[in-house]
PDB file of N, CA and C in Angstrom:
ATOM      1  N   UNK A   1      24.904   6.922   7.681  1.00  0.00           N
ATOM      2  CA  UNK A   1      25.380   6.207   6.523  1.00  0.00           C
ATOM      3  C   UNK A   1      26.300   7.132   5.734  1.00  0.00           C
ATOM      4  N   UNK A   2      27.736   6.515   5.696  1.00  0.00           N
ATOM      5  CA  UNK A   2      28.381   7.511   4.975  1.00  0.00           C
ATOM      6  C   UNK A   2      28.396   7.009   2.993  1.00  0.00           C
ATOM      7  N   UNK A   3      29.312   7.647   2.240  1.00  0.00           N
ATOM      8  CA  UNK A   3      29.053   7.435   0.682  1.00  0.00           C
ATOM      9  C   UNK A   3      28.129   8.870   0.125  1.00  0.00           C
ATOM     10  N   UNK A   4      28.201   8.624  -1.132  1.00  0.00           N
ATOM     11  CA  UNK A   4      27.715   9.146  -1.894  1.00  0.00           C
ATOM     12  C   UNK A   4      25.666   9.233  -2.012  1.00  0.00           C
ATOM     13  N   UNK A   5      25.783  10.186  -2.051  1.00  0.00           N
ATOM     14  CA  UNK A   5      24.163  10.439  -2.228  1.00  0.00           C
ATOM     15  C   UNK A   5      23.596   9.541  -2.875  1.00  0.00           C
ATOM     16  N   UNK A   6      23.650   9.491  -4.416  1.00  0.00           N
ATOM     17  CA  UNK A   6      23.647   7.931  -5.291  1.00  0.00           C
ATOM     18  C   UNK A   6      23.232   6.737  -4.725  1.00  0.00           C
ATOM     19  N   UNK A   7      24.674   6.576  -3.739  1.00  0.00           N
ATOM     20  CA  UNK A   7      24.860   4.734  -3.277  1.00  0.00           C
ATOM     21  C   UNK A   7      23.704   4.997  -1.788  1.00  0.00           C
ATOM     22  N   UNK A   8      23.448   5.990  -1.139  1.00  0.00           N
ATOM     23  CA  UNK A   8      22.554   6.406  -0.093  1.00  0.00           C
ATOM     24  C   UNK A   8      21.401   5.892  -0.717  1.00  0.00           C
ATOM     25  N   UNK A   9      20.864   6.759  -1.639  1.00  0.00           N
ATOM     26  CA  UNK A   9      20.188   6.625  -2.071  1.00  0.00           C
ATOM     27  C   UNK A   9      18.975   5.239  -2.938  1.00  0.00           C
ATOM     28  N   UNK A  10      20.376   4.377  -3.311  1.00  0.00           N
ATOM     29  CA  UNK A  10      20.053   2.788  -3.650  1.00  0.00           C
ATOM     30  C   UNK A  10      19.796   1.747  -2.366  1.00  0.00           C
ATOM     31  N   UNK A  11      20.729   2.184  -1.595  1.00  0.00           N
ATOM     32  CA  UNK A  11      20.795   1.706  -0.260  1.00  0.00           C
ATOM     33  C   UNK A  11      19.489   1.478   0.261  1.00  0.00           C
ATOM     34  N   UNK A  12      18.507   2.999  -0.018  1.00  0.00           N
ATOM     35  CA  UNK A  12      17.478   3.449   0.664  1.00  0.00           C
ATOM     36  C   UNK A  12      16.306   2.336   0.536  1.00  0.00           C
ATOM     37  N   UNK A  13      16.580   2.248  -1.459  1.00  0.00           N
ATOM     38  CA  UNK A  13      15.523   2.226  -2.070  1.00  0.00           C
ATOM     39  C   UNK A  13      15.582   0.745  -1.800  1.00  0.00           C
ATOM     40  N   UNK A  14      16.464   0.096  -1.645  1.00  0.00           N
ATOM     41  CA  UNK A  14      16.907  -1.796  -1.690  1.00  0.00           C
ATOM     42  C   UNK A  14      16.500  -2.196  -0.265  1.00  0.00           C
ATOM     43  N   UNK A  15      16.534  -1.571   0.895  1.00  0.00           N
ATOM     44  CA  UNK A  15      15.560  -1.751   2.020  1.00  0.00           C
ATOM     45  C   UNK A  15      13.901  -1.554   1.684  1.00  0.00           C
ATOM     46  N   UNK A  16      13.897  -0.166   1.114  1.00  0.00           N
ATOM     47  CA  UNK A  16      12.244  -0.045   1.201  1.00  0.00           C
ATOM     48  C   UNK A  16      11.683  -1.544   0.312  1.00  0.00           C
ATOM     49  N   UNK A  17      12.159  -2.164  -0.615  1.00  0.00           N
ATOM     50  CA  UNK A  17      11.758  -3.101  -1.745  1.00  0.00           C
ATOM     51  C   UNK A  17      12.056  -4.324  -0.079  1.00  0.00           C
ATOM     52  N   UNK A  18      12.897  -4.457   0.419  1.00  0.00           N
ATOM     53  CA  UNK A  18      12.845  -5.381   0.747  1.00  0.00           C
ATOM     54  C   UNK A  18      12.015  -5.507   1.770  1.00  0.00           C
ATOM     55  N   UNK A  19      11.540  -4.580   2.609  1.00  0.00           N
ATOM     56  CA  UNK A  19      10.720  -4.202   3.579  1.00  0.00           C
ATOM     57  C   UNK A  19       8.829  -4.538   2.927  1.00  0.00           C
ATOM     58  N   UNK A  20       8.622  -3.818   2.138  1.00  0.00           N
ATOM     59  CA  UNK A  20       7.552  -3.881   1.095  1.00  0.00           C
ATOM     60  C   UNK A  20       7.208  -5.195   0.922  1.00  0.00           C
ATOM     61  N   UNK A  21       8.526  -6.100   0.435  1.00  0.00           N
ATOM     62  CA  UNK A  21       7.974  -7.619   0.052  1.00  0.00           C
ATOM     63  C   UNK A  21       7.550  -8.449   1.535  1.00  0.00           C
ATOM     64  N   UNK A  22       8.529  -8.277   2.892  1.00  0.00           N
ATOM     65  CA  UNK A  22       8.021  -8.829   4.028  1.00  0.00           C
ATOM     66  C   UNK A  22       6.130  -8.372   4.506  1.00  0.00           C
ATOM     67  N   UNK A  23       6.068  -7.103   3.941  1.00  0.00           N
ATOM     68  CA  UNK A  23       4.589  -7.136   4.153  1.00  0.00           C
ATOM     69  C   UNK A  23       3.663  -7.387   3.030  1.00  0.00           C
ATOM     70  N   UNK A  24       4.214  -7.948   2.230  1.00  0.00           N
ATOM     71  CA  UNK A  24       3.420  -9.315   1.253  1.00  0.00           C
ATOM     72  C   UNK A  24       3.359  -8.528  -0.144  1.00  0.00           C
ATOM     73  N   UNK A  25       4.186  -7.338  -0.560  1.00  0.00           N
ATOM     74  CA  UNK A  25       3.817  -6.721  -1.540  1.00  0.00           C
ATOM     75  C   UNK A  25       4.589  -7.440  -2.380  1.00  0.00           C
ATOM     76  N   UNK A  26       3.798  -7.542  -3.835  1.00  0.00           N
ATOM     77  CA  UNK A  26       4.748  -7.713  -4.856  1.00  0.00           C
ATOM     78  C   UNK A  26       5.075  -6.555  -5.656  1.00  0.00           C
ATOM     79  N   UNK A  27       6.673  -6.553  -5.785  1.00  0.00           N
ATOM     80  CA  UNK A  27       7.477  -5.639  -6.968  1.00  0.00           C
ATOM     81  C   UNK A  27       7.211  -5.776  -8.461  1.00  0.00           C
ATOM     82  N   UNK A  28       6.545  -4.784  -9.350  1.00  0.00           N
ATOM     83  CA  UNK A  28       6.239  -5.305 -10.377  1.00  0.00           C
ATOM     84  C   UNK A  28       6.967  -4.404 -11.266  1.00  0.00           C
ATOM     85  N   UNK A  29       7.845  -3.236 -10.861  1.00  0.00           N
ATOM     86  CA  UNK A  29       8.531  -2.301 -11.759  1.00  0.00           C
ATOM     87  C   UNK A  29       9.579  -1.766 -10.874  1.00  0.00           C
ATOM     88  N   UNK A  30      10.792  -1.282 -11.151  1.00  0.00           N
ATOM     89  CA  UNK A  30      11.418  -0.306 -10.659  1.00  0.00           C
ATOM     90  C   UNK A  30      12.299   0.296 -11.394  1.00  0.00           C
ATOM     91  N   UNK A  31      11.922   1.784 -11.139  1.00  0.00           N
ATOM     92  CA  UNK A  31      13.191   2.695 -12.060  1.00  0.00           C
ATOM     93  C   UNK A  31      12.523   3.109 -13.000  1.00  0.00           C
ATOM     94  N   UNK A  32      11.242   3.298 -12.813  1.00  0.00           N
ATOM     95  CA  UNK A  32      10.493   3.667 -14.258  1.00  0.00           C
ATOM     96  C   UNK A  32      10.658   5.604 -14.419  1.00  0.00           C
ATOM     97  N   UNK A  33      11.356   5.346 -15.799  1.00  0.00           N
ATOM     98  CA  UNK A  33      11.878   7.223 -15.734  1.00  0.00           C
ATOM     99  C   UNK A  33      10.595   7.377 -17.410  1.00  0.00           C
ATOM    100  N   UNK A  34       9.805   8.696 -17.215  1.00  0.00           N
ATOM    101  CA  UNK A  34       9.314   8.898 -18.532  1.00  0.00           C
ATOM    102  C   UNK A  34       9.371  10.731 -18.069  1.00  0.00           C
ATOM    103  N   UNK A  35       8.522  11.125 -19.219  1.00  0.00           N
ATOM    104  CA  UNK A  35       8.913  12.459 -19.369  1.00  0.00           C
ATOM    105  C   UNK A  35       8.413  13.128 -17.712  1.00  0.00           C
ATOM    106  N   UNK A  36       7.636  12.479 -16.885  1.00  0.00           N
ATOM    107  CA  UNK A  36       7.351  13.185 -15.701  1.00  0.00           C
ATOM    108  C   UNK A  36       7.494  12.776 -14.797  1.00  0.00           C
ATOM    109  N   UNK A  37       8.778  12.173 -14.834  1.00  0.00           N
ATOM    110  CA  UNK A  37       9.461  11.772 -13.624  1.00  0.00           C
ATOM    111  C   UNK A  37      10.412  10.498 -13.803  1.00  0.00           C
ATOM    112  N   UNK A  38      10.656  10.138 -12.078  1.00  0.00           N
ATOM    113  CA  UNK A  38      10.854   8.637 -12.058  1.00  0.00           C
ATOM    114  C   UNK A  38      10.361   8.513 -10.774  1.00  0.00           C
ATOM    115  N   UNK A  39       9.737   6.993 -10.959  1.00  0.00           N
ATOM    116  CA  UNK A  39       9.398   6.188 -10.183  1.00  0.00           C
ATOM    117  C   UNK A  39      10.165   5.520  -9.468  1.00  0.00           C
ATOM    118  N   UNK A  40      10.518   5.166  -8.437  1.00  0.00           N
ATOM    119  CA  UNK A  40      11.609   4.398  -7.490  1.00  0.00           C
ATOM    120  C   UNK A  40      10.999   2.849  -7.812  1.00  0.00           C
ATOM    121  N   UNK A  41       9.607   2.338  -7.535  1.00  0.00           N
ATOM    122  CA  UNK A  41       9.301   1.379  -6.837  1.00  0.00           C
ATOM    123  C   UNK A  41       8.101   1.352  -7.078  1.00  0.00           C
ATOM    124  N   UNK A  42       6.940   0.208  -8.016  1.00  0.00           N
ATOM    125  CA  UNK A  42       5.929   0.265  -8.043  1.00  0.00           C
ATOM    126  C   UNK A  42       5.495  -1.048  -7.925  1.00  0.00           C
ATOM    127  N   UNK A  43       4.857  -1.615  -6.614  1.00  0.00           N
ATOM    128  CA  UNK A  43       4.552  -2.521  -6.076  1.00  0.00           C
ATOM    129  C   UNK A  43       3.059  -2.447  -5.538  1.00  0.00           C
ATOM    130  N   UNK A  44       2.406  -3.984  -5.680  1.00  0.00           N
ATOM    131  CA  UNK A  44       1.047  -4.185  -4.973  1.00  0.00           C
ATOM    132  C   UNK A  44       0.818  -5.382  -4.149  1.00  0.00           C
ATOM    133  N   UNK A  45      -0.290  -5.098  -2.933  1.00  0.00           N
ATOM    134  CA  UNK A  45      -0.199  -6.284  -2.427  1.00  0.00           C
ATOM    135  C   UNK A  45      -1.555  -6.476  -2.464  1.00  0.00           C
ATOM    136  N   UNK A  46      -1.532  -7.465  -3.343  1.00  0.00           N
ATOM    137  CA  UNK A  46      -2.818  -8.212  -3.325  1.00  0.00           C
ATOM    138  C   UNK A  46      -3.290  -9.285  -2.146  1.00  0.00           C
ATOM    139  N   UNK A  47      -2.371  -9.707  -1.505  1.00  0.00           N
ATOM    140  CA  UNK A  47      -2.566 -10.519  -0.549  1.00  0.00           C
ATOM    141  C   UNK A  47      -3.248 -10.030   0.837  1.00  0.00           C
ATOM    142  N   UNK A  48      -3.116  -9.294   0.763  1.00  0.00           N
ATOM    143  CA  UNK A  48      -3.914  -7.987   1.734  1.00  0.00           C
ATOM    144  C   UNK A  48      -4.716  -8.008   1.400  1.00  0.00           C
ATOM    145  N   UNK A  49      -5.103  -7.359   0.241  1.00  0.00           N
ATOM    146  CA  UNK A  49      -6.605  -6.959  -0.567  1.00  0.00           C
ATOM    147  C   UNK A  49      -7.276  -8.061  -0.163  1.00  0.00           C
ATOM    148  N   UNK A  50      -6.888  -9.447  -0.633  1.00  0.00           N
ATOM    149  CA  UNK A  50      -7.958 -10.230  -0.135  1.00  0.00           C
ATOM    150  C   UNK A  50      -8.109 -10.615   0.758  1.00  0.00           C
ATOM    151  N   UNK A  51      -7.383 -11.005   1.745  1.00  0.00           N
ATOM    152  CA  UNK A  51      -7.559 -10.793   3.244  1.00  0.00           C
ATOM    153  C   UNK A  51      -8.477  -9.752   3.648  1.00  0.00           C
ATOM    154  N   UNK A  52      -8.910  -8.743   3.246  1.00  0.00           N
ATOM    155  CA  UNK A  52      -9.576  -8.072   3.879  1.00  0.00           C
ATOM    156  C   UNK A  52     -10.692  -8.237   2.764  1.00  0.00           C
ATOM    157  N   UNK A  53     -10.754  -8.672   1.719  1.00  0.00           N
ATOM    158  CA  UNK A  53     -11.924  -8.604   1.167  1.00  0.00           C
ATOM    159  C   UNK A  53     -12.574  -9.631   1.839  1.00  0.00           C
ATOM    160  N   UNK A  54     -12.007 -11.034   1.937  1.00  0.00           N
ATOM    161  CA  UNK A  54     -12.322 -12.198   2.476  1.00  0.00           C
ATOM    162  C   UNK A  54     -12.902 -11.614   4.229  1.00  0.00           C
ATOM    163  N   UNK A  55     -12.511 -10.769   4.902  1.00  0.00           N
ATOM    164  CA  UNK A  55     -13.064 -10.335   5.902  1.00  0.00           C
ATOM    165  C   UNK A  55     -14.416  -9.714   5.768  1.00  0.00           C
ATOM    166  N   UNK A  56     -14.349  -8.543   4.773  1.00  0.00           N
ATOM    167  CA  UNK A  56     -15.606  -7.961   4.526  1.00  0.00           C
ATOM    168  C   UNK A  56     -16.656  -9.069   4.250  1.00  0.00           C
ATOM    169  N   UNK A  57     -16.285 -10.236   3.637  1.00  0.00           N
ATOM    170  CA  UNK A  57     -17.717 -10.573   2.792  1.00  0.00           C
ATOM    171  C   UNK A  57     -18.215 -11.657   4.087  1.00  0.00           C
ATOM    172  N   UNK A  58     -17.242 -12.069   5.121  1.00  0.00           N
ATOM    173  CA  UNK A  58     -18.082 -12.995   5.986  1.00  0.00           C
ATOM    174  C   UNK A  58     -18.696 -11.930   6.811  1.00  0.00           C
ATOM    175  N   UNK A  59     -17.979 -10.716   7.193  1.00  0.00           N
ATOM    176  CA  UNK A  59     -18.734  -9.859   8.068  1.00  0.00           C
ATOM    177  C   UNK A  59     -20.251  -9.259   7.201  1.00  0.00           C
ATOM    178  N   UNK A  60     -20.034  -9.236   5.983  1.00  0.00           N
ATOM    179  CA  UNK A  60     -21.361  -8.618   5.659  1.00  0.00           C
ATOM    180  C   UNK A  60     -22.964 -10.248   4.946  1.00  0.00           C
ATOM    181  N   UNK A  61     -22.138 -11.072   4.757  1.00  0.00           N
ATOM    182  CA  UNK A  61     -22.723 -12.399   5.157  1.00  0.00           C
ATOM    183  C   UNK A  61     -23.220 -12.356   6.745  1.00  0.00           C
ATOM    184  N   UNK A  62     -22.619 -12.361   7.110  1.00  0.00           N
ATOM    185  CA  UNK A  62     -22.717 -12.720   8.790  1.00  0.00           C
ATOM    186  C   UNK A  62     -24.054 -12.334   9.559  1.00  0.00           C
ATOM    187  N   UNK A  63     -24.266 -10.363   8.687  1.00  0.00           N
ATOM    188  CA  UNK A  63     -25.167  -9.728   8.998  1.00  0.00           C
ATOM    189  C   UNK A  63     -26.431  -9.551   8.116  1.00  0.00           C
ATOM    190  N   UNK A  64     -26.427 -10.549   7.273  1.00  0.00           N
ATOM    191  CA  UNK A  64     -27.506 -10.629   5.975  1.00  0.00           C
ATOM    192  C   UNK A  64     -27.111  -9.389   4.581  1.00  0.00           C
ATOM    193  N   UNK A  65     -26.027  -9.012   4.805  1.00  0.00           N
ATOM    194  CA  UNK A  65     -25.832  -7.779   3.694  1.00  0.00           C
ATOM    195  C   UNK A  65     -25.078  -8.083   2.504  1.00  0.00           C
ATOM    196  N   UNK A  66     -24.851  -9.938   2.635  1.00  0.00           N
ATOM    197  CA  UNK A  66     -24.065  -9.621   1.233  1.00  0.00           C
ATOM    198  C   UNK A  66     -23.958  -9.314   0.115  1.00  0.00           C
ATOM    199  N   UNK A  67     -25.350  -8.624  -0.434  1.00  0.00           N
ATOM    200  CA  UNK A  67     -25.598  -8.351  -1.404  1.00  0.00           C
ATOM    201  C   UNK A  67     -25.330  -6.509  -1.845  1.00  0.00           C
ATOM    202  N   UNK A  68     -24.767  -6.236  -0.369  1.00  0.00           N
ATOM    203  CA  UNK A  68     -25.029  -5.010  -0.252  1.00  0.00           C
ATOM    204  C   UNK A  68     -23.751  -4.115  -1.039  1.00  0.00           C
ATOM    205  N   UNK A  69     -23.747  -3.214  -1.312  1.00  0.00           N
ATOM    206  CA  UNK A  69     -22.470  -2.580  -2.120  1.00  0.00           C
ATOM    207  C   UNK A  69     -21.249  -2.359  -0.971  1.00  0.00           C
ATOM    208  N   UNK A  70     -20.153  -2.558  -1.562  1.00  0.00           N
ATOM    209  CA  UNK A  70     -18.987  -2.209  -0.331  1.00  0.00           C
ATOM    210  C   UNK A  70     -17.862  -1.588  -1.148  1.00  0.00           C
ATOM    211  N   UNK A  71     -17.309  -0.843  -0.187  1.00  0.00           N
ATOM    212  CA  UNK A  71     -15.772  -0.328  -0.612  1.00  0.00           C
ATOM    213  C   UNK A  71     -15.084  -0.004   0.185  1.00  0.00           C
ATOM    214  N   UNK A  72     -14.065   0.092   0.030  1.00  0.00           N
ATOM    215  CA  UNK A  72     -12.625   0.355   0.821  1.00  0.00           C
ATOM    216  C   UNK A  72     -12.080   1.741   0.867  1.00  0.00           C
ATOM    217  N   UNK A  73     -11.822   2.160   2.072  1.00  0.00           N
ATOM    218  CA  UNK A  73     -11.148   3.413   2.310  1.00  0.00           C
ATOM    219  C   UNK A  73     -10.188   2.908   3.289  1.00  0.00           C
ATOM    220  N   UNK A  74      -8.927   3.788   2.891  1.00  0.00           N
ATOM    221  CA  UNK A  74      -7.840   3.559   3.456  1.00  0.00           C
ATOM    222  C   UNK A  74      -7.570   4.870   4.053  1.00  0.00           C
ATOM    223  N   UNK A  75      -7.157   5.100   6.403  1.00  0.00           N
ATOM    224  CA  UNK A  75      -6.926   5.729   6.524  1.00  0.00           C
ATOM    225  C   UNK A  75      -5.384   5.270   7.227  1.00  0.00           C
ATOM    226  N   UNK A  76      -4.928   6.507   6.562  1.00  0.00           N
ATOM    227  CA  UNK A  76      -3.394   6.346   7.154  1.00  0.00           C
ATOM    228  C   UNK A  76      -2.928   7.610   8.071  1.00  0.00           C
ATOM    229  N   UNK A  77      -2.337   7.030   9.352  1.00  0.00           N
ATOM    230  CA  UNK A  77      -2.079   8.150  10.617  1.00  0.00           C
ATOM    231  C   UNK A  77      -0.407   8.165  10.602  1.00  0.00           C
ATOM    232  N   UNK A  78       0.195   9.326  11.059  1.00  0.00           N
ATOM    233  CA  UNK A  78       1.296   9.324  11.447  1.00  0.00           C
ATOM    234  C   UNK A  78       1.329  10.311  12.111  1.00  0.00           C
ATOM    235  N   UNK A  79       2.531   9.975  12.607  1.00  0.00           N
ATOM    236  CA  UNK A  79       2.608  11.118  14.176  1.00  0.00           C
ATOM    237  C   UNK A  79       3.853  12.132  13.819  1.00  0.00           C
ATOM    238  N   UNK A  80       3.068  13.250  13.730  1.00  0.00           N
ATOM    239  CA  UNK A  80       4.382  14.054  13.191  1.00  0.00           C
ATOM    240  C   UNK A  80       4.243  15.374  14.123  1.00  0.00           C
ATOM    241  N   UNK A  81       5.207  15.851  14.916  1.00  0.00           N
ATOM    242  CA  UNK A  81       5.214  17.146  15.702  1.00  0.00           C
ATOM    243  C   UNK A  81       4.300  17.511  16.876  1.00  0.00           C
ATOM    244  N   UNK A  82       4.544  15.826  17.545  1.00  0.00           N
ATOM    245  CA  UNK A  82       3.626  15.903  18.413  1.00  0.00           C
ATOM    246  C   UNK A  82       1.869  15.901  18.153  1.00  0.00           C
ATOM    247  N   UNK A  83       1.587  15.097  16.937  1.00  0.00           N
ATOM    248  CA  UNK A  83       0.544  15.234  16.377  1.00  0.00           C
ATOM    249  C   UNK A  83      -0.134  14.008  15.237  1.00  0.00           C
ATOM    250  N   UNK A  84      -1.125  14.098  15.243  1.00  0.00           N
ATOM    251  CA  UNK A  84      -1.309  12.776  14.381  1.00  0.00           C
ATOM    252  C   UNK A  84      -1.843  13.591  12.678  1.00  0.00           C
ATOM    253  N   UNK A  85      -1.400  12.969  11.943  1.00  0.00           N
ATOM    254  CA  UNK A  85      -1.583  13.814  10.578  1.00  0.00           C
ATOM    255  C   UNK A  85      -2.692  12.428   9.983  1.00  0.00           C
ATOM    256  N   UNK A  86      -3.237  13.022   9.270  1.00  0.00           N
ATOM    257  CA  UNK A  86      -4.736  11.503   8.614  1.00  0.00           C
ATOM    258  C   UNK A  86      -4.413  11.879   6.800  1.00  0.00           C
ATOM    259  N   UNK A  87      -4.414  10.821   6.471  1.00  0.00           N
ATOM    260  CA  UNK A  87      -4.449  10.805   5.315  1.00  0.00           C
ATOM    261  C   UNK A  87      -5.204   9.846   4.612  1.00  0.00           C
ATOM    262  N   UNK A  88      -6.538  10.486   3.934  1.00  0.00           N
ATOM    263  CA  UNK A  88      -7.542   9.614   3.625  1.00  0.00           C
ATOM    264  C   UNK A  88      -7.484   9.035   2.383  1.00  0.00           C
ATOM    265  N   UNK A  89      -8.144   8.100   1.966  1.00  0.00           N
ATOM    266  CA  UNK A  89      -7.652   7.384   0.293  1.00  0.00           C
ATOM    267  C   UNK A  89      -8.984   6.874   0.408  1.00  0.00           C
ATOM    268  N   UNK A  90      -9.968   7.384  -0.669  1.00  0.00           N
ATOM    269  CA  UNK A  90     -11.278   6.893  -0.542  1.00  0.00           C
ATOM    270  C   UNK A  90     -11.032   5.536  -1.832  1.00  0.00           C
ATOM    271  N   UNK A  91     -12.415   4.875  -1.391  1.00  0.00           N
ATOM    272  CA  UNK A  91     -12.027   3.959  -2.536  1.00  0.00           C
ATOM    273  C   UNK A  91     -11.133   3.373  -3.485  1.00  0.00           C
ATOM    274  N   UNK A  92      -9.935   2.751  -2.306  1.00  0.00           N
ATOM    275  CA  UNK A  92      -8.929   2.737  -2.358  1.00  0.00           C
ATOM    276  C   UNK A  92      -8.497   1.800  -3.158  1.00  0.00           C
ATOM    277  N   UNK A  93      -9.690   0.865  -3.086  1.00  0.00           N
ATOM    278  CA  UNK A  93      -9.081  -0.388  -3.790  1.00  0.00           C
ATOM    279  C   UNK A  93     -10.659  -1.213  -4.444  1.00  0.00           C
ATOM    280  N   UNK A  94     -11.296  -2.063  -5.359  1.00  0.00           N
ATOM    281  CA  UNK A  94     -12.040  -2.499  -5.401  1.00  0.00           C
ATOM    282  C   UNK A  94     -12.160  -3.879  -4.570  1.00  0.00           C
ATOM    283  N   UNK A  95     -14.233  -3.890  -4.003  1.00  0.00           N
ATOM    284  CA  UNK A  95     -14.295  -5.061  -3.606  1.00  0.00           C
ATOM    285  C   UNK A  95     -14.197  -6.323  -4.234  1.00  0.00           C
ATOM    286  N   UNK A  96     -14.114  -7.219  -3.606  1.00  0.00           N
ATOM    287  CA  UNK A  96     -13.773  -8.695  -4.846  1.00  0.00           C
ATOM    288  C   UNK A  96     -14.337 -10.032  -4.118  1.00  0.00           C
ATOM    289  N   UNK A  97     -15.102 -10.408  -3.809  1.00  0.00           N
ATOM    290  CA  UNK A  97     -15.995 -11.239  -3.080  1.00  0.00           C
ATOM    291  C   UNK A  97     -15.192 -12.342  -2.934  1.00  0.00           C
TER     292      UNK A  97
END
């Protein structure tokens, strides 16, 4: 991509937003500058969340546990240098029946 770092740079950020929304996220800020930083892009997908909450609660129905406490950990893999890197996110998100 040729241009200016800048227009690279918007370029970048106007795919990642548009990429983000195809996997169901919603955009709820962008460009947020305060004294410790800026933010590009601050988006959530709730539509996920419950999809998988809606998974958890028939699987723990299913097995007599719905009463039982649950939470979400998110692991994320990527393959970097011939290698898989893990990046864990405990209690990532709350359950929601």
């Amino acid at each position: 991509m040729t241009g200016s770092t800048h227009a690279r740079g918007r370029a970048a950020e106007e795919a990642a937003v548009r990429w983000l929304e195809t996997q169901g996220y919603v955009i709820l800020e962008r460009n947020v500058v305060n004294r410790g930083g800026e933010i590009d892009v601050i988006a959530r997908g709730p539509a996920k969340r419950r999809r998988l909450s809606r998974a958890a609660a028939l699987h723990l129905a299913t097995r007599g546990l719905h009463l039982t406490a649950c939470r979400f950990d998110v692991l994320g893999l990527d393959w970097v240098d011939g290698a898989w890197r893990y990046t864990l996110v405990r209690d990532a998100f709350p359950y929601t029946p």
